[in-house]
N, C-alpha and C. Protein backbone atom coordinates (compact mmCIF):
# COMPACT_ATOMS: atom_id res chain seq x y z
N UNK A 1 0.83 -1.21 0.00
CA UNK A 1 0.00 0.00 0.00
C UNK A 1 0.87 1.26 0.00
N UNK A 2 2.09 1.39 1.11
CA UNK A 2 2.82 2.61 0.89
C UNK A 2 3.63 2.97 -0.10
N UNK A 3 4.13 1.74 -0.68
CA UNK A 3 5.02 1.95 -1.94
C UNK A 3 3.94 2.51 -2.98
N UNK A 4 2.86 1.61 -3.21
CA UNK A 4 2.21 2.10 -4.42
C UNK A 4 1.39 4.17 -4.03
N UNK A 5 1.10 3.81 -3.09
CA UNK A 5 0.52 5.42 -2.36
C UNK A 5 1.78 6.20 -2.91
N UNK A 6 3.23 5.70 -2.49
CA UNK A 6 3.94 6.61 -2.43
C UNK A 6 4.47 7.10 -3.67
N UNK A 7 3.80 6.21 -4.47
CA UNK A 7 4.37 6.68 -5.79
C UNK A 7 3.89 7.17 -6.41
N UNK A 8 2.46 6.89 -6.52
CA UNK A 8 1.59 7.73 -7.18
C UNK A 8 1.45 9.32 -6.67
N UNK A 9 1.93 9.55 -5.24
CA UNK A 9 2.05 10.96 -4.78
C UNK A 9 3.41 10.93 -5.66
N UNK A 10 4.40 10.74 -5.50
CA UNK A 10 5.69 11.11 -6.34
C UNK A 10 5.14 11.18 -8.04
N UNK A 11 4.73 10.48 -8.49
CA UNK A 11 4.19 10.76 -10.09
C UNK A 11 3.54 12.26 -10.15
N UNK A 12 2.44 12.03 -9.24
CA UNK A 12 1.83 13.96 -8.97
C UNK A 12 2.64 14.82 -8.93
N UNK A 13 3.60 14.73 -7.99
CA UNK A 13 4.66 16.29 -7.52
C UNK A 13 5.47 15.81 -8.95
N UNK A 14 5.92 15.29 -9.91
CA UNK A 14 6.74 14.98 -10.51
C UNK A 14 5.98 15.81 -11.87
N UNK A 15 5.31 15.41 -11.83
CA UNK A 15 4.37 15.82 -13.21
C UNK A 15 3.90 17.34 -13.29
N UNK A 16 3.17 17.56 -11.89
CA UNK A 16 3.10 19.00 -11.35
C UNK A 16 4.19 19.88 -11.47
N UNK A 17 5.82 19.22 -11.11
CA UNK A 17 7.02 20.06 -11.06
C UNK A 17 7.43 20.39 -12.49
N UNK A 18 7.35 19.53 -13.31
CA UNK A 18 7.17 19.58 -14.96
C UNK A 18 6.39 20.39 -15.57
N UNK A 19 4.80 20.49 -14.95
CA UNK A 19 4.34 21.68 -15.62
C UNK A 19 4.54 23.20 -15.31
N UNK A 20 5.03 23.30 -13.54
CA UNK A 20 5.10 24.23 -13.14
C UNK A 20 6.51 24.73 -13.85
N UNK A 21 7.47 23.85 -13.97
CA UNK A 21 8.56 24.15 -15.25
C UNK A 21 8.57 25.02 -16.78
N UNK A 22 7.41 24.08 -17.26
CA UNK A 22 6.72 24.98 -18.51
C UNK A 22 6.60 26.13 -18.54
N UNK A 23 5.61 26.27 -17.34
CA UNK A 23 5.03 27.47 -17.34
C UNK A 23 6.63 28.82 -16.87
N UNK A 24 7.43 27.90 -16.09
CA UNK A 24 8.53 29.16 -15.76
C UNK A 24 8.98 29.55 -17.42
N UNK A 25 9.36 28.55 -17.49
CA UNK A 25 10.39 28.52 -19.73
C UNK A 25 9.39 29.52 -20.40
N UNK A 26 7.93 29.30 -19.89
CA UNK A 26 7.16 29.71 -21.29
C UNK A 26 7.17 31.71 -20.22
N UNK A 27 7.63 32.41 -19.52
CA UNK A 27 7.25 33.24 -18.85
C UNK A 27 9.00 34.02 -18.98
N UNK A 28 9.71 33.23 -19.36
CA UNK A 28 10.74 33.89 -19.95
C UNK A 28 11.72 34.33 -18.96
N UNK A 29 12.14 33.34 -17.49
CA UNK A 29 12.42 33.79 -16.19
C UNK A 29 11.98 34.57 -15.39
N UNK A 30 10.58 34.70 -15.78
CA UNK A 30 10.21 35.37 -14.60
C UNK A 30 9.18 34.48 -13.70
N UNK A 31 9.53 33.30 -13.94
CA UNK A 31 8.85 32.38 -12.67
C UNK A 31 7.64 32.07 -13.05
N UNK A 32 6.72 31.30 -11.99
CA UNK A 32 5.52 31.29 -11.81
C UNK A 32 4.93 32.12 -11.76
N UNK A 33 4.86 33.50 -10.96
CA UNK A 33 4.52 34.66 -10.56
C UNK A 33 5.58 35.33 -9.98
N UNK A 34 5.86 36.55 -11.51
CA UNK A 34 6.69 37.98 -11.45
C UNK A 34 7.27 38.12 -9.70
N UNK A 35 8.68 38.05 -9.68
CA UNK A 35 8.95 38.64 -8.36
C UNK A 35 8.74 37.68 -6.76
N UNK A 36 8.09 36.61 -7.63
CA UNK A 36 7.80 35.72 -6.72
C UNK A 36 9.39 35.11 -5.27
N UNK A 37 9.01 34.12 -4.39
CA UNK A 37 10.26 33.70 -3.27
C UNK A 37 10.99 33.12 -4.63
N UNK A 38 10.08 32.17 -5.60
CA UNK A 38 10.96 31.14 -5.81
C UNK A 38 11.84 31.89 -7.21
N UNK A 39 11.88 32.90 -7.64
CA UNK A 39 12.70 33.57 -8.37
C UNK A 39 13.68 34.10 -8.14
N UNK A 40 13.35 34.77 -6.51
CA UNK A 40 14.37 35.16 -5.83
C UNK A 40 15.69 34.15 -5.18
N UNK A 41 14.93 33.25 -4.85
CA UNK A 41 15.17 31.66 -4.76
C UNK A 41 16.55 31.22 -5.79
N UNK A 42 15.85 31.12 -6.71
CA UNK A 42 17.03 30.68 -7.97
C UNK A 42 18.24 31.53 -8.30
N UNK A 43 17.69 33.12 -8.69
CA UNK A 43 18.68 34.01 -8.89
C UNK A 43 19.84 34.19 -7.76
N UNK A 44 19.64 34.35 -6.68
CA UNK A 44 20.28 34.56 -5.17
C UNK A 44 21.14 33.06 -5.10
N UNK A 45 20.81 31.98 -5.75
CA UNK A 45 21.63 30.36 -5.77
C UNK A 45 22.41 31.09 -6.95
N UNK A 46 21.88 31.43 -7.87
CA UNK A 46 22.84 31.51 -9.28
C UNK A 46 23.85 32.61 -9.03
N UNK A 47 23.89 33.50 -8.14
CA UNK A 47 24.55 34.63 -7.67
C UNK A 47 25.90 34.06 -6.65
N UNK A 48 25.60 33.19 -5.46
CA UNK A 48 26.22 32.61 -4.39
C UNK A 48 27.20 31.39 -5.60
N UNK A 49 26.52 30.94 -6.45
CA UNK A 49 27.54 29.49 -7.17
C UNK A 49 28.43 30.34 -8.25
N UNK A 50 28.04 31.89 -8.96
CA UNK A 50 29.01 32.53 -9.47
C UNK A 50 29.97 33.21 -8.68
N UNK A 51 29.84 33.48 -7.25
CA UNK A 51 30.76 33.75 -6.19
C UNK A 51 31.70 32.64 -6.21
N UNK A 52 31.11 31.77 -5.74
CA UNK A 52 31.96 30.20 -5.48
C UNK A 52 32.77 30.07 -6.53
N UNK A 53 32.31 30.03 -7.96
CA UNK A 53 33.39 30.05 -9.09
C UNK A 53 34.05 30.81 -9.30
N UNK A 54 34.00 31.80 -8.99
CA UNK A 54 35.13 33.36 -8.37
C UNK A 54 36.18 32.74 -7.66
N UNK A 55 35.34 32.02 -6.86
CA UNK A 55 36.60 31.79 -5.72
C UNK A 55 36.39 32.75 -4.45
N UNK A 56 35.39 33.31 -4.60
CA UNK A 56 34.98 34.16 -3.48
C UNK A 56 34.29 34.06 -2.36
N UNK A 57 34.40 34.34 -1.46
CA UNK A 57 33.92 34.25 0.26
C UNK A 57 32.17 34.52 -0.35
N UNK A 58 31.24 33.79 0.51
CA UNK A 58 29.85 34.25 0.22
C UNK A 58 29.26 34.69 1.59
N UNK A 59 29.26 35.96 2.08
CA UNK A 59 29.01 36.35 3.70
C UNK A 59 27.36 36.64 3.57
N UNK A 60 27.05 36.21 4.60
CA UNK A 60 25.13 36.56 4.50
C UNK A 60 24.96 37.57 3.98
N UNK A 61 25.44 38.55 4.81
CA UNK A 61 24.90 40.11 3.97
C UNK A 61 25.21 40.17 2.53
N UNK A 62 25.78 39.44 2.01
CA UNK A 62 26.20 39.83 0.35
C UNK A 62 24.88 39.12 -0.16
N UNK A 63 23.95 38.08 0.88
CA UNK A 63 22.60 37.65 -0.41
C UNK A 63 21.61 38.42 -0.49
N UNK A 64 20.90 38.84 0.72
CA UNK A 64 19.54 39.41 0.74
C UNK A 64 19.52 39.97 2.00
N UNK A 65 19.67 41.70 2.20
CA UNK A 65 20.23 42.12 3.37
C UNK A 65 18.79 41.86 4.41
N UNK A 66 17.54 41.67 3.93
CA UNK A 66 16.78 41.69 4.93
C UNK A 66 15.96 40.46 5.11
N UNK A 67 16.52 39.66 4.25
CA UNK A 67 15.96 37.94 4.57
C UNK A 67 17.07 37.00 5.93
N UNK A 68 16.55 36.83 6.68
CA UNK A 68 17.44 36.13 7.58
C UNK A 68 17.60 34.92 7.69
N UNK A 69 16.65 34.67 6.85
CA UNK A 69 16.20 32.89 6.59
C UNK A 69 17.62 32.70 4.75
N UNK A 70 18.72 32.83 5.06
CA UNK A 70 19.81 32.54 3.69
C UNK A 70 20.02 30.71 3.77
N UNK A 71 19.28 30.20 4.52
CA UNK A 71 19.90 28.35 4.27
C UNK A 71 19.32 28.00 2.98
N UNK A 72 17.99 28.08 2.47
CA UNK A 72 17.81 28.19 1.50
C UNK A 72 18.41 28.45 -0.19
N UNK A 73 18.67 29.70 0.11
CA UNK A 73 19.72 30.38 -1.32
C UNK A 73 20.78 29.56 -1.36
N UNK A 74 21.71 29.47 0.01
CA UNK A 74 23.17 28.17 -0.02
C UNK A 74 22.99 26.90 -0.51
N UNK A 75 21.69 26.09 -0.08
CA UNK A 75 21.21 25.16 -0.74
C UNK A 75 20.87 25.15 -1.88
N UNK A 76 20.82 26.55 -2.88
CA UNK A 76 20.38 26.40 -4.28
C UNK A 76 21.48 26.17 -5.14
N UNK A 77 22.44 27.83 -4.33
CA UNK A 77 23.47 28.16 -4.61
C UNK A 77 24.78 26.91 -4.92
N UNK A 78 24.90 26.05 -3.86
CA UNK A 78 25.66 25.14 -3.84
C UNK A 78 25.35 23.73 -4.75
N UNK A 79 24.02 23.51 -5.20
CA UNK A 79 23.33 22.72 -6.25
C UNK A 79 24.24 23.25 -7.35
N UNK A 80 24.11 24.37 -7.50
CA UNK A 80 23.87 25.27 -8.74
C UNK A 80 25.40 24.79 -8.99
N UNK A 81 26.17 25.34 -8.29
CA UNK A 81 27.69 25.16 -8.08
C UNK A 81 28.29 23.82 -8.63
N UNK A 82 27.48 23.10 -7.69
CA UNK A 82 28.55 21.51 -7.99
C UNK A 82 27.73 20.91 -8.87
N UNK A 83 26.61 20.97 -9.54
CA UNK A 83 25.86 19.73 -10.08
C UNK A 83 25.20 20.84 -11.34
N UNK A 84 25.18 21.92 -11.54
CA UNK A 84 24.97 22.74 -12.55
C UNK A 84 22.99 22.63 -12.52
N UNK A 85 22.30 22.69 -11.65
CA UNK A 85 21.26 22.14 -11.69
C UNK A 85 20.48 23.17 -11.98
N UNK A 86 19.41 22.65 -12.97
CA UNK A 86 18.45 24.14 -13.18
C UNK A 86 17.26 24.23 -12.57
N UNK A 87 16.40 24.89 -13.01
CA UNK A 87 14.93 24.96 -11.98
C UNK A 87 13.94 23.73 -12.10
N UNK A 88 14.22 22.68 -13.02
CA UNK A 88 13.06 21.91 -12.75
C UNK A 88 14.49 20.95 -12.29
N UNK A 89 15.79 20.83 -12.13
CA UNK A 89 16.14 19.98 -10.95
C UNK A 89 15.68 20.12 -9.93
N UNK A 90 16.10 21.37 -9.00
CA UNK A 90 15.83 22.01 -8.06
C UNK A 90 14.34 21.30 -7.90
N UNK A 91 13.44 21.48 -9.25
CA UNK A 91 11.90 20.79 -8.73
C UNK A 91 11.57 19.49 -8.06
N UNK A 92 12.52 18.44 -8.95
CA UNK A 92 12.14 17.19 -8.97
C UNK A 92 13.01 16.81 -7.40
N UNK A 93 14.08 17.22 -7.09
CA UNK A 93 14.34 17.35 -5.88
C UNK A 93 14.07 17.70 -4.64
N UNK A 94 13.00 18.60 -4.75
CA UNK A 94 12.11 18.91 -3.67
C UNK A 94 10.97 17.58 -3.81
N UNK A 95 10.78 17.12 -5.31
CA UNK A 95 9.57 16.44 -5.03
C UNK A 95 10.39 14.92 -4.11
N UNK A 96 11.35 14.89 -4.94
CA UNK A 96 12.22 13.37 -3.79
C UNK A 96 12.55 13.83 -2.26
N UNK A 97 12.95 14.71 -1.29
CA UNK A 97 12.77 15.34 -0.86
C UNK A 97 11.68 15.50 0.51
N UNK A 98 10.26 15.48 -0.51
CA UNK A 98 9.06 16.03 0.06
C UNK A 98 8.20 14.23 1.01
N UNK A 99 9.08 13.19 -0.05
CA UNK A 99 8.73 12.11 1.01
C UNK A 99 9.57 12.12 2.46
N UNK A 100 10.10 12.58 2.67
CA UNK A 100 10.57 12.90 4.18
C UNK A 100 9.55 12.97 4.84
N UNK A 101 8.74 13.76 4.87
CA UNK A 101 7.22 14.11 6.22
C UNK A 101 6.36 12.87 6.41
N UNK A 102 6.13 12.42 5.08
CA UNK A 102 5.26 11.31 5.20
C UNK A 102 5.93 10.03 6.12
N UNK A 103 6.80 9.49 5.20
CA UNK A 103 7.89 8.46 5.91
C UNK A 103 7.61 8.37 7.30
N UNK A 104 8.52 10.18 7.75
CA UNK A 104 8.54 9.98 9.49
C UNK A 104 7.51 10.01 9.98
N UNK A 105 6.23 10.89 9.41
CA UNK A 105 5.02 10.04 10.15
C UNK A 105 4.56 9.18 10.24
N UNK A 106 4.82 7.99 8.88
CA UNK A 106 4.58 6.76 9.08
C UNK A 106 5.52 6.01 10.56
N UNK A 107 6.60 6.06 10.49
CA UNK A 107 7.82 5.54 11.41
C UNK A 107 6.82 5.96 12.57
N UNK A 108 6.93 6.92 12.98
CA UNK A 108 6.31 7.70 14.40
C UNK A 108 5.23 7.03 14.75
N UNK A 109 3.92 6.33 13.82
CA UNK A 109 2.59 5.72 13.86
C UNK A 109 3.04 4.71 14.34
N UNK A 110 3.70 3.90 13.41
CA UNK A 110 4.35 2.48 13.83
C UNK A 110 5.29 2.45 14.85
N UNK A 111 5.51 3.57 15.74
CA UNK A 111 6.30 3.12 16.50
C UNK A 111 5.02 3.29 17.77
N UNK A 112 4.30 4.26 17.71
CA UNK A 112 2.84 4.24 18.52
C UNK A 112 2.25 3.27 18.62
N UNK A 113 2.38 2.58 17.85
CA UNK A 113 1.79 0.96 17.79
C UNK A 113 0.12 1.76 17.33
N UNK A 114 -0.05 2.65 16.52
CA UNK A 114 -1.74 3.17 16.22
C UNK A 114 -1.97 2.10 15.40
N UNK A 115 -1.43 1.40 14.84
CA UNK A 115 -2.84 0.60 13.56
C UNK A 115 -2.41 1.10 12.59
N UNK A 116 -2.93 -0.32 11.39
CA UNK A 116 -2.61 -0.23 9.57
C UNK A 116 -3.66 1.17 9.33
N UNK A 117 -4.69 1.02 10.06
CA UNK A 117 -5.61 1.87 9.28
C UNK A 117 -5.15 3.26 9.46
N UNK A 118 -4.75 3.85 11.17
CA UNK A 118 -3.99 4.72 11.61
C UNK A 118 -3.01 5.26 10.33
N UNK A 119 -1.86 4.49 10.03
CA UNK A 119 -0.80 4.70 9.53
C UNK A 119 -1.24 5.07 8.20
N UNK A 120 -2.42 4.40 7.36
CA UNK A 120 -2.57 4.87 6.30
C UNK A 120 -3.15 6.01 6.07
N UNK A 121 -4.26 6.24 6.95
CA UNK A 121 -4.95 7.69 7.49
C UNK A 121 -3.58 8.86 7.41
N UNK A 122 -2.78 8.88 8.10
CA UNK A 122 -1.48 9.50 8.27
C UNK A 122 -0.37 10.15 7.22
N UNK A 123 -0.12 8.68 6.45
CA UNK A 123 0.20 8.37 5.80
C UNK A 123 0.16 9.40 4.33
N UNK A 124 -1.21 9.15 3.83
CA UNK A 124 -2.44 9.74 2.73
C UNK A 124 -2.65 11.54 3.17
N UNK A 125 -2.71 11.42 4.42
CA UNK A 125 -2.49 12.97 4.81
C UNK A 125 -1.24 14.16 4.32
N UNK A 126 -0.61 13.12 4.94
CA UNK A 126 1.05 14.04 4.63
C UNK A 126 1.39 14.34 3.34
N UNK A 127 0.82 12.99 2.66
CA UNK A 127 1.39 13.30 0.84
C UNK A 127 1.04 13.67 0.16
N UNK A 128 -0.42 13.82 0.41
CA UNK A 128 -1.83 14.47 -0.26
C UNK A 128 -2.36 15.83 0.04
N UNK A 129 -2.13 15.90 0.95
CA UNK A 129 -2.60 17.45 1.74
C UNK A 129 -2.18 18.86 0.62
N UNK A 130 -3.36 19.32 -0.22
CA UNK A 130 -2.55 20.35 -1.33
C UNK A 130 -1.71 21.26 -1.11
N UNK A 131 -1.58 21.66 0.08
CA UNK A 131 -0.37 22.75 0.02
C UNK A 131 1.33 22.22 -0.07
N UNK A 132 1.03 20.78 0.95
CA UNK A 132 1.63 20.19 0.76
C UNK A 132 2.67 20.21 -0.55
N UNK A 133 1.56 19.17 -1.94
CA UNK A 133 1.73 18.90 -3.21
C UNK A 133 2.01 20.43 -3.80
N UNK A 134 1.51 21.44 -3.67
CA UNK A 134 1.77 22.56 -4.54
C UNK A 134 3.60 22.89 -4.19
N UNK A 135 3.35 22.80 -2.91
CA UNK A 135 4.80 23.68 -2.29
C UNK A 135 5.87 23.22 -2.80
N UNK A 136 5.64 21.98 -2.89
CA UNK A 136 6.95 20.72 -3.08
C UNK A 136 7.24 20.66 -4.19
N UNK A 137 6.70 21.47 -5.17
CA UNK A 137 6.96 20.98 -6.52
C UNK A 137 7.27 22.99 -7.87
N UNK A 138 7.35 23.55 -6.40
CA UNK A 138 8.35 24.72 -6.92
C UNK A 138 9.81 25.11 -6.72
N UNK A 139 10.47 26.16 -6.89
CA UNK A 139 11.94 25.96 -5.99
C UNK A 139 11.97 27.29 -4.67
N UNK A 140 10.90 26.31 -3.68
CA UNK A 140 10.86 27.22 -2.27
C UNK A 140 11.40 26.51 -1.21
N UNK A 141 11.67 26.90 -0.30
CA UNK A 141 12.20 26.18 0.65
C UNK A 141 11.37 24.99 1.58
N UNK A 142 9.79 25.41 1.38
CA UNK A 142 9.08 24.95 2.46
C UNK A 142 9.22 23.31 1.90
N UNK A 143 9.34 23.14 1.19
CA UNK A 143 10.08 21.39 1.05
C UNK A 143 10.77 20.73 1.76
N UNK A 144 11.85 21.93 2.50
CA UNK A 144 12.75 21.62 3.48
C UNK A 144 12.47 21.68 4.50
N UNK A 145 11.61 22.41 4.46
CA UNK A 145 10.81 22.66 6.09
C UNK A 145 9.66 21.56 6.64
N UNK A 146 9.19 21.48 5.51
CA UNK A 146 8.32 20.44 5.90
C UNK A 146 9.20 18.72 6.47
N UNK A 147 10.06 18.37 5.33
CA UNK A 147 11.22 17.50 6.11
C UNK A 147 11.45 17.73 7.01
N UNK A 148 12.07 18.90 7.65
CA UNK A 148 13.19 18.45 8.53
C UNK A 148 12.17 18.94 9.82
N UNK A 149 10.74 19.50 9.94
CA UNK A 149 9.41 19.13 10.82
C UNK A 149 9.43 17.57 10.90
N UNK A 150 8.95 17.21 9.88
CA UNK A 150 9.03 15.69 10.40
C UNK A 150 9.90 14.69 10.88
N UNK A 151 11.28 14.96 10.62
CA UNK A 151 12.52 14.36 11.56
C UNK A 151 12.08 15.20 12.91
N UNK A 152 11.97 16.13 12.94
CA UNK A 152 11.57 16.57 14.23
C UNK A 152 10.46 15.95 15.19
N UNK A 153 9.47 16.21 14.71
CA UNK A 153 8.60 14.96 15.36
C UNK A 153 8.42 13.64 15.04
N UNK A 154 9.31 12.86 14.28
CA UNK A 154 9.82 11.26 15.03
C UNK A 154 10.78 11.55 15.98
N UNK A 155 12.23 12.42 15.78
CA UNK A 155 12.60 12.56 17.39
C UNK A 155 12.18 12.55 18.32
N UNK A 156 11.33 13.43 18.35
CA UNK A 156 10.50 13.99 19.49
C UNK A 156 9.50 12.98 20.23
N UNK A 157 9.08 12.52 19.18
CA UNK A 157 7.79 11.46 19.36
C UNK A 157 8.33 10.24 20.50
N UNK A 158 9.56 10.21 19.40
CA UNK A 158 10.34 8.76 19.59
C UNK A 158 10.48 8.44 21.24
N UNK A 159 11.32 9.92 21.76
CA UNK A 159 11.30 10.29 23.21
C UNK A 159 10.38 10.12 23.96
N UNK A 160 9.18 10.72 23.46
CA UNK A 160 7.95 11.09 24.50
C UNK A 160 7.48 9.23 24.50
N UNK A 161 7.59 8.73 23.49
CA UNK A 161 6.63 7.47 23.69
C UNK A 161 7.42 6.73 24.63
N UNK A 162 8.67 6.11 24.07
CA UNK A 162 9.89 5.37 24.80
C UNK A 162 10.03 5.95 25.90
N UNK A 163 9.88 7.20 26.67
CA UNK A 163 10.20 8.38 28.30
C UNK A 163 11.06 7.77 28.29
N UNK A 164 12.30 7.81 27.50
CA UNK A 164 13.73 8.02 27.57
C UNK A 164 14.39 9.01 26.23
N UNK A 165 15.70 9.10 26.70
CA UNK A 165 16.55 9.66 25.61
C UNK A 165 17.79 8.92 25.12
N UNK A 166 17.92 8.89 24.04
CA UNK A 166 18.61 8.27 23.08
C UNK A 166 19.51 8.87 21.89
N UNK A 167 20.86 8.86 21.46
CA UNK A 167 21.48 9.42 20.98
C UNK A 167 20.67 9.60 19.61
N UNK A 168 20.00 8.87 19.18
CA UNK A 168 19.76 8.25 17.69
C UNK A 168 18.68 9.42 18.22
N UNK A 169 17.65 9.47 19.26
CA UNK A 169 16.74 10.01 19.06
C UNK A 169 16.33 11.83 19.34
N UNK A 170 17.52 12.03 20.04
CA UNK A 170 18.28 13.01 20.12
C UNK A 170 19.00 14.03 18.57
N UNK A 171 19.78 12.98 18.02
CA UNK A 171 20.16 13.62 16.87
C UNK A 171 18.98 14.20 16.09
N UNK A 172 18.06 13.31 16.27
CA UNK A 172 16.39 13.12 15.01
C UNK A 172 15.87 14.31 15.12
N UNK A 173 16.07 14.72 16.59
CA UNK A 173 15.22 16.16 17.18
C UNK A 173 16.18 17.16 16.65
N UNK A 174 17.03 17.15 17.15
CA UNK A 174 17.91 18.86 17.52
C UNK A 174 18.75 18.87 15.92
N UNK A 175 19.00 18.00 15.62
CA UNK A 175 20.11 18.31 14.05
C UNK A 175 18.84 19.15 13.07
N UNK A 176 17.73 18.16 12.81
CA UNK A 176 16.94 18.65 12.14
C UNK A 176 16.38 20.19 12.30
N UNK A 177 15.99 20.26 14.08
CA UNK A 177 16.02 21.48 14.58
C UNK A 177 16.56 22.63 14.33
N UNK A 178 18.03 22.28 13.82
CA UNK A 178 19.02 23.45 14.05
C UNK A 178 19.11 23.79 12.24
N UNK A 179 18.80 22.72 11.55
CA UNK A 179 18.92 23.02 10.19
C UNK A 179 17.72 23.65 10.20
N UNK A 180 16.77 23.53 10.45
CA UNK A 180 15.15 24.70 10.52
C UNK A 180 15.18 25.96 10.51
N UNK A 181 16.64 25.92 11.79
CA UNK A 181 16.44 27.29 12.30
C UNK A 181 17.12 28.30 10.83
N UNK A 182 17.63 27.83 9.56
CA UNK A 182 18.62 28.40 8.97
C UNK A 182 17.02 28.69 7.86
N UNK A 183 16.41 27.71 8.11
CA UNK A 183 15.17 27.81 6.93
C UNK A 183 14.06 28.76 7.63
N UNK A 184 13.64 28.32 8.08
CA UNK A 184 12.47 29.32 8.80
C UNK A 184 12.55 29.20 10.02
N UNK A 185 13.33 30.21 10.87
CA UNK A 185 13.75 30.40 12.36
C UNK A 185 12.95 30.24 13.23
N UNK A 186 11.44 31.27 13.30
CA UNK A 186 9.80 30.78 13.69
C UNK A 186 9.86 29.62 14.04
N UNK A 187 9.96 28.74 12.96
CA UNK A 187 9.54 27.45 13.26
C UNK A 187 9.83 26.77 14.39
N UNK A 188 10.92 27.12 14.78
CA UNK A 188 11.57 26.30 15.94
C UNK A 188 11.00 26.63 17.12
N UNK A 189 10.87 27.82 17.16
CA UNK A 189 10.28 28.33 18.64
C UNK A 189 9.05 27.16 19.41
């Protein structure tokens, strides 16, 4: 059931990231919508990976003096850099990516001991949920955010169910945590 669920959500964000592609090519770089994150997104990666091929230092303030959330752009930037990747990479990568949330909520169910039906309920939620599917299949960050939420709560979970702590379950919480804080800082609070 999860393999086939999971694929047919991956065929969606895959196909979705393809058209939302089109539509960037057919708009002539100016994105989905003029001015949009995910333009700023790409250009600010293509800016940081022509630094890097400089050979040049990339200091926060040189990306976007009033975005504080720069983990993002480094993550484009450094794609861009080593793997030459363009905007519907960047897509299809968020859509591989975007099974992170689901996964750890599955893991987290099954470790609750909730039930097949539970887990699929869960399951169908995470991968299906449209903002979800829309988000995951542009080049924004909340792909990443939504991941590294859900390593967060199997850490977390993992703890509260087991009322112990564990290195493994420890890392699950706070690594993911601390990479959040570089994506959307809020979040962590």
């Amino acid at each position: 059931f999860f393999v086939v669920v999971g694929a047919f959500g991956i065929l969606i964000r895959a196909l979705l990231a393809i058209a939302m592609n089109y539509w960037w090519s057919r708009a002539e770089g100016d994105g989905l919508l003029p001015k949009s994150d995910e333009i700023t997104n790409y250009y600010v990666g293509q800016r940081i990976s022509a630094s890097l091929h400089a050979g040049m230092s990339v200091a926060a303030t040189d990306i976007q003096l009033m975005d504080p959330h720069i983990g993002y752009y480094h993550v484009v930037g450094w794609l861009i850099y080593l793997f030459d990747i363009t905007p519907l990479g960047l897509r299809l990568l968020n859509v591989a990516v975007s099974l992170i949330l689901p996964v750890a909520i599955l893991a987290l169910c099954r470790e609750a001991n909730l039930g097949r039906r539970a887990e699929k309920i869960f399951f169908v939620l995470a991968l299906f949920a449209p903002s979800v599917i829309f988000w995951n299949t542009l080049v924004l960050k909340e792909t990443f955010v939504y991941a590294l939420s859900g390593l967060v709560l199997l850490g977390g979970g993992r703890m509260v169910l087991h009322e112990k702590v564990t290195l493994t379950d420890l890392a699950l919480f706070t690594l993911p945590l601390l990479l959040l804080s570089v994506f959307r800082s809020y979040a962590c609070l």
